[in-house]
Protein backbone atom coordinates (compact mmCIF):
# COMPACT_ATOMS: atom_id res chain seq x y z
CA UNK A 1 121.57 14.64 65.87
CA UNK A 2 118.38 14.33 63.45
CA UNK A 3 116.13 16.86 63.62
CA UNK A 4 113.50 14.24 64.63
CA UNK A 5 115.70 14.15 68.00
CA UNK A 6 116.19 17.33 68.45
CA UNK A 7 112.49 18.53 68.31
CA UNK A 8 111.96 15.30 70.79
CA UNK A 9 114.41 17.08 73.28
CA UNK A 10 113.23 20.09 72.74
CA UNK A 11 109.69 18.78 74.17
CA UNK A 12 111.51 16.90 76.87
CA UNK A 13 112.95 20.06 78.68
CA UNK A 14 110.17 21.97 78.11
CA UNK A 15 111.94 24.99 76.92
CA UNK A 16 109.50 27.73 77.56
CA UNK A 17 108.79 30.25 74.50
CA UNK A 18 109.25 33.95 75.35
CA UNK A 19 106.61 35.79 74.59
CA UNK A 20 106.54 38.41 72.13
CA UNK A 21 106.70 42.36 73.58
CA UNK A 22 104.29 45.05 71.95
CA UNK A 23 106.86 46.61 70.10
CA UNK A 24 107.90 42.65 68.71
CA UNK A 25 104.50 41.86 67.75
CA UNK A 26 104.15 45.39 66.19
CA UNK A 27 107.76 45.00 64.10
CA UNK A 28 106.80 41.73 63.24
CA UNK A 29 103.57 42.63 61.59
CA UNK A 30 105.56 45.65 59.84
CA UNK A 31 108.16 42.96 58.51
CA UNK A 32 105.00 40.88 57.18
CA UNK A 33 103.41 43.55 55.24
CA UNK A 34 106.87 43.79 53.75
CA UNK A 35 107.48 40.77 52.98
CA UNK A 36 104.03 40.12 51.47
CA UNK A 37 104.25 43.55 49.29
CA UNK A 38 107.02 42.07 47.76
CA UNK A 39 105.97 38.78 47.12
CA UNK A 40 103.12 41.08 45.46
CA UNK A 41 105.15 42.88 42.96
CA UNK A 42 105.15 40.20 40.37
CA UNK A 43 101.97 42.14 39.48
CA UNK A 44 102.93 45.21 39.04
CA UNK A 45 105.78 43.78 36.74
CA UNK A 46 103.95 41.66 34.82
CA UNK A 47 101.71 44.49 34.13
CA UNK A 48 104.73 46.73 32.62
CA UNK A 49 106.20 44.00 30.60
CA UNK A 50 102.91 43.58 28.91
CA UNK A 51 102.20 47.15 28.49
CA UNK A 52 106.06 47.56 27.17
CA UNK A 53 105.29 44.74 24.82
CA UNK A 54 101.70 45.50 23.90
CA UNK A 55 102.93 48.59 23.04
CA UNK A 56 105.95 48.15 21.50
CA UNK A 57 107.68 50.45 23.37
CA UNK A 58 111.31 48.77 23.67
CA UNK A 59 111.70 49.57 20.04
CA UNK A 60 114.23 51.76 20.34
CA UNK A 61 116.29 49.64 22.40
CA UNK A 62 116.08 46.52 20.73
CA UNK A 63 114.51 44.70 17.70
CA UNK A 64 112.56 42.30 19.62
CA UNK A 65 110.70 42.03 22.63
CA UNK A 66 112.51 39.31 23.83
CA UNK A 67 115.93 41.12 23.31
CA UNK A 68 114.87 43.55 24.95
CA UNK A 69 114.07 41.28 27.81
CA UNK A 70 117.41 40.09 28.15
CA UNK A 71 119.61 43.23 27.56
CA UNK A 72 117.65 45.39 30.14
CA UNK A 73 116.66 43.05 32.82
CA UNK A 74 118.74 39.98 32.22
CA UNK A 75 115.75 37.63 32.31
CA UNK A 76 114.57 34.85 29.04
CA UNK A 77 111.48 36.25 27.10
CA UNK A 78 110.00 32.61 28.82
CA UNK A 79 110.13 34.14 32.36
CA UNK A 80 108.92 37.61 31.50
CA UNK A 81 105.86 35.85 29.49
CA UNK A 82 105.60 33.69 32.95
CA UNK A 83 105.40 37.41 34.89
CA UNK A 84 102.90 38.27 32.15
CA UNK A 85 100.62 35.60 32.63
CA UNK A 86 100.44 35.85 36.19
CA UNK A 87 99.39 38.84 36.29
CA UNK A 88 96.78 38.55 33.68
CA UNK A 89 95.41 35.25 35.71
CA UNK A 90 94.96 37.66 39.31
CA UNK A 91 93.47 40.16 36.92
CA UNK A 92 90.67 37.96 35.69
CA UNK A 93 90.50 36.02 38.89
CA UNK A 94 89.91 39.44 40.77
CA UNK A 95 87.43 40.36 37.50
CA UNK A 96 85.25 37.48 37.60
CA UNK A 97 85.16 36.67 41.50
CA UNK A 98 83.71 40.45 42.42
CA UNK A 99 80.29 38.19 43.72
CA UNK A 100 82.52 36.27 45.86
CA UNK A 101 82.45 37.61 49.67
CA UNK A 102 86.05 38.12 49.56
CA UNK A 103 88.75 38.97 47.08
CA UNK A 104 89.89 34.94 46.02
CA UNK A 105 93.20 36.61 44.47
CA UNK A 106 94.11 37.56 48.25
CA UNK A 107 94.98 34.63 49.14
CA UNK A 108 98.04 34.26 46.33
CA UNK A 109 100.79 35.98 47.57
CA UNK A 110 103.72 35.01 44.67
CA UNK A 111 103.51 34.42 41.20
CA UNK A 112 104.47 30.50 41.91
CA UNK A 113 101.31 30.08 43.29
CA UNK A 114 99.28 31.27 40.14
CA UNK A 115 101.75 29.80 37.57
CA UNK A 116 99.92 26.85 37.37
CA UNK A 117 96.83 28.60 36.52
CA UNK A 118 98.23 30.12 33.77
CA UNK A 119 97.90 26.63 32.18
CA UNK A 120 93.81 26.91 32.24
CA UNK A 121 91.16 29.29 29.92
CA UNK A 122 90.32 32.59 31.33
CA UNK A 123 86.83 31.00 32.43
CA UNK A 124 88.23 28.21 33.86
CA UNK A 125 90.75 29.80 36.42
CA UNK A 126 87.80 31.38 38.99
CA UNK A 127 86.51 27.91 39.43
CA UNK A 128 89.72 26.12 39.79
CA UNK A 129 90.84 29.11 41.61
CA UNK A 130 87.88 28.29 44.40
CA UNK A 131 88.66 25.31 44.80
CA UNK A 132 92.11 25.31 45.58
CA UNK A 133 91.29 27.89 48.20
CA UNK A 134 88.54 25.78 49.57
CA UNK A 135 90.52 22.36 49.59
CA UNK A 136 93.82 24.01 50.93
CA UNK A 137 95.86 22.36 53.84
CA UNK A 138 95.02 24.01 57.48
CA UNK A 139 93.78 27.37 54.80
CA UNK A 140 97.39 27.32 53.42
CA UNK A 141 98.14 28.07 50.37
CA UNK A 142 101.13 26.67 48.10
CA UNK A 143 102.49 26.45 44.60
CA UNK A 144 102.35 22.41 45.49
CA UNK A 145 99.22 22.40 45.95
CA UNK A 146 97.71 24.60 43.42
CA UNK A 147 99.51 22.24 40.78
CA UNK A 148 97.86 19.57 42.59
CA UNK A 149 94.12 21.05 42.09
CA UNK A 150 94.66 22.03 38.50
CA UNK A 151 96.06 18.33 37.78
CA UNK A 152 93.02 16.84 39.12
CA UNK A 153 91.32 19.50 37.16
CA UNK A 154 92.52 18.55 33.49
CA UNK A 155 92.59 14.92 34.24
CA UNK A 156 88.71 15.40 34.90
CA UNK A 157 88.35 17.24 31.60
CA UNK A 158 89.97 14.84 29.47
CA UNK A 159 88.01 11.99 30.74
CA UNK A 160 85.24 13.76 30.07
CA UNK A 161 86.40 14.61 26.32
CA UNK A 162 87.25 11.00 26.03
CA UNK A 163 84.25 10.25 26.75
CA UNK A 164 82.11 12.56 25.19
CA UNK A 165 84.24 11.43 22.11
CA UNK A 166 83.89 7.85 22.42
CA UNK A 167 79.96 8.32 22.37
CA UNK A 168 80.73 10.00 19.10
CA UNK A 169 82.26 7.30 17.70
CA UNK A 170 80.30 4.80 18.56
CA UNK A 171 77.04 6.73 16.57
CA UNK A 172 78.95 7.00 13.49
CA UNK A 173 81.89 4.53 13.17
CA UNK A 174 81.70 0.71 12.53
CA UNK A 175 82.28 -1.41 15.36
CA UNK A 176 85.39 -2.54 14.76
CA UNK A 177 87.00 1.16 14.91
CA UNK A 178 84.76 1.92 17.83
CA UNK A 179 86.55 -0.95 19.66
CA UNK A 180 89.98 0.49 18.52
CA UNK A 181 89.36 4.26 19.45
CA UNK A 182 88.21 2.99 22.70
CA UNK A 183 91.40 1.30 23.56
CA UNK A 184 93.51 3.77 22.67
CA UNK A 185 91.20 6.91 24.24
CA UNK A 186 91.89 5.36 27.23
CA UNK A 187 95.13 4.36 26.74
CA UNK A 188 96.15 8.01 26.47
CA UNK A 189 94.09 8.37 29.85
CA UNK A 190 96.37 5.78 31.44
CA UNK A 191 99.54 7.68 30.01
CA UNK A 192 98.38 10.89 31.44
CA UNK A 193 98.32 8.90 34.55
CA UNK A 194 102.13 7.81 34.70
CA UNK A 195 102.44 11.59 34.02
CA UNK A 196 103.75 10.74 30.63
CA UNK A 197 106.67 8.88 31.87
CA UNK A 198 106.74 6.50 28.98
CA UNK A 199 105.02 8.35 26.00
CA UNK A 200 105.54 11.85 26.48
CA UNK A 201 102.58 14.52 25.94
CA UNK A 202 104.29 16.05 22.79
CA UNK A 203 105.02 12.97 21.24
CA UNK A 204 101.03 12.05 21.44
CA UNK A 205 100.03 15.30 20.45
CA UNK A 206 102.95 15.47 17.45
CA UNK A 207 101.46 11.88 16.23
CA UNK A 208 97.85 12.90 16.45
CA UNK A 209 98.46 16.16 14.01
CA UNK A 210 100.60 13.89 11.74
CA UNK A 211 97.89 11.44 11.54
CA UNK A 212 95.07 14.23 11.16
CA UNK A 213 97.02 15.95 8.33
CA UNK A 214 97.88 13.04 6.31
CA UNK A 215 94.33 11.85 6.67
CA UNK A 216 92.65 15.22 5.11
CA UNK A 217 95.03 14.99 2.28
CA UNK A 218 93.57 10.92 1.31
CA UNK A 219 91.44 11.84 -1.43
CA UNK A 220 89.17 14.84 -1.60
CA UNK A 221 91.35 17.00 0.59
CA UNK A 222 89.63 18.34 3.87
CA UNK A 223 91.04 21.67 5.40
CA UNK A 224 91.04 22.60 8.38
CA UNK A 225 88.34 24.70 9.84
CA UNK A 226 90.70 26.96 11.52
CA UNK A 227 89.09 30.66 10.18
CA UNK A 228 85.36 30.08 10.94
CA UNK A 229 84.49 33.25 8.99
CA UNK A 230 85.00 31.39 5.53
CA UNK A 231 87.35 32.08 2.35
CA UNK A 232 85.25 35.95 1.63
CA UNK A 233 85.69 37.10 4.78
CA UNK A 234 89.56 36.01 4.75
CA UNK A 235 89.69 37.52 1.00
CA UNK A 236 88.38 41.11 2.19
CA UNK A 237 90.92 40.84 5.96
CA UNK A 238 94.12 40.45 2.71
CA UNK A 239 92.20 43.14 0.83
CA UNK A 240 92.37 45.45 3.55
CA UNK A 241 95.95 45.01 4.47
CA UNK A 242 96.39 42.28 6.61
CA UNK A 243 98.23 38.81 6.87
CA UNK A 244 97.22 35.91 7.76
CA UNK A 245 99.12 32.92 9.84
CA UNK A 246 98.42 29.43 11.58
CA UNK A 247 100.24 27.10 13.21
CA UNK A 248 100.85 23.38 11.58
CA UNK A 249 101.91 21.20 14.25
CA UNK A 250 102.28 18.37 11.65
CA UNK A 251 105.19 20.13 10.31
CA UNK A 252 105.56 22.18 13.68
CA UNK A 253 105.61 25.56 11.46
CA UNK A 254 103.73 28.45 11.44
CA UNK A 255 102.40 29.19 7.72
CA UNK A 256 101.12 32.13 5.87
CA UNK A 257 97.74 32.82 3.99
CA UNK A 258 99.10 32.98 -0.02
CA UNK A 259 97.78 34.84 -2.33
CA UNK A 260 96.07 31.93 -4.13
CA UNK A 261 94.28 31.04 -0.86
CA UNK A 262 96.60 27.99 0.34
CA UNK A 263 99.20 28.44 3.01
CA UNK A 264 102.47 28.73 2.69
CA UNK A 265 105.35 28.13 5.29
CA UNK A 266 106.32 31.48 7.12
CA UNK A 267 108.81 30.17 9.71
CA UNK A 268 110.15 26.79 11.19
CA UNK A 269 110.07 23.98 11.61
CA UNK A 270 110.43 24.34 15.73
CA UNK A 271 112.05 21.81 18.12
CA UNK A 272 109.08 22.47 20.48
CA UNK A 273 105.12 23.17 20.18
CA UNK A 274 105.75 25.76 23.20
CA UNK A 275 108.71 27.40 20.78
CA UNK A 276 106.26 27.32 18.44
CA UNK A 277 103.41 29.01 20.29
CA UNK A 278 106.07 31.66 21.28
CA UNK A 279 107.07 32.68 18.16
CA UNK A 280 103.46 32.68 16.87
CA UNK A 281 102.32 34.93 19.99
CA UNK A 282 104.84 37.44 18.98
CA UNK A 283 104.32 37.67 15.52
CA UNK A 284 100.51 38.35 16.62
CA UNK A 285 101.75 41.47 18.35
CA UNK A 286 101.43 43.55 14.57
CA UNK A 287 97.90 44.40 14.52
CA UNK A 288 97.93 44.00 10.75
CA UNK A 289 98.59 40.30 11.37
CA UNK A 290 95.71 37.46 12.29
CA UNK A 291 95.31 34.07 13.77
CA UNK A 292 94.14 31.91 10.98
């Protein structure tokens, strides 16, 4: 029998629902609070695996962080970083939404439900965070539906970008590449759309770098403006002890300041940016090294 049937039957006969006693609706609430404590305790992990990390303090068990990760607790350095994360986003969203009447990260109750948030900038995640409370189904909230709202979210920003950037181009660029960077702004719009089912998000991102490195090496070569500071105040960071790394996704490897001033390839190439951004987050950890 489907269940469609069954619940029709059900309604047919009436079958009366006992009501709960004092002592059920008591246990029951008792159960809740467990259940929901629980569910809760991503935080307080997440928490410790940062501090343990942060800290360095599973150097005597193992070399590496994520070693460490996987001898101990038997869990990928990608799912402790997801534990991480989660409990930095409730942090913030608890930080920034003290003028809100109530507490907005209440209303998560796993660390499913904030994953996707994870994906946004610290000053994005109260606003998105609001509004996945305020649009949620009957006031429930689910991983589903958060993904949902932060979609709709980033779709909204990078039309905006696109446009923003197409205005751009048409000011300073000759018609004829206006026309072209229109078509193919929008094209990536309508990719995003399919969800990237036939040009993937990497692959557009991977081709984009390619084509921006090549082009700053045509002639006169233009660097990238990735240390805002300028070349003194990166000479007296090297003076003082420290090291200084980027990340090329052109060649999807991180590289190293050299002592002449270019950049020389530290690690790599990776299969994936997120491999990438991995390794680059934990060589970060050693406060004598910088983001370039």
């Amino acid at each position: 029998m489907s269940r469609k049937m069954v619940e029709i039957a059900v309604r047919q006969n009436e079958v009366p629902v006992k009501e709960l006693s004092v002592q059920e609706e008591k246990r029951l609430e008792q159960l809740e609070n467990v259940v929901v404590e629980n569910f809760k305790t991503f935080i307080q992990v997440g928490r410790a695996l940062a501090e343990i990390r942060d800290r360095k303090l599973y150097r005597k068990k193992a070399m590496t962080f994520e070693r460490y990760c996987k001898e101990l607790f038997d869990i990928a350095k990608s799912r402790a970083y997801e534990l991480i994360n989660a409990a930095d986003v409730i942090e913030n969203v608890r930080n920034c939404g003290q003028n809100d009447d109530v507490d907005l990260s209440s209303f998560f109750v796993n660390e499913s439900q904030i994953r996707p948030l994870t994906k946004l900038r610290p000053e994005q995640q109260v606003s998105v965070c609001r509004a996945a409370i305020e649009s949620a189904p009957n006031g429930r909230m689910t991983a589903t539906h958060v993904k949902k709202v932060v979609k709709e979210y980033l779709g909204e920003k990078i039309q905006k970008t696109v446009r923003t950037a197409q205005e751009k181009v048409i000011q300073a660029s000759s018609p004829e590449f206006s026309e072209a960077f229109e078509k193919f702004s929008w094209q990536i719009i309508k990719e995003r759309g399919s969800n990237y089912k036939f040009t993937s998000r990497g692959e557009i991102v991977k081709c984009l770098d390619q084509l921006r490195a090549d082009l700053a090496e045509d002639g006169e070569f233009i660097d990238d403006p990735v240390f805002h500071g300028g070349g003194d105040d990166m000479n007296k960071l090297e003076r003082a002890g420290f090291s200084l790394f980027r990340m090329d996704r052109a060649s999807m490897s991180i590289k190293r300041r050299s002592e002449n001033g270019g950049w020389q390839k530290h690690s790599g190439a990776y299969e994936t940016i997120k491999e990438m951004e991995a390794a680059f987050k934990d060589l970060l950890q050693d406060d004598m090294h910088l983001r370039g």
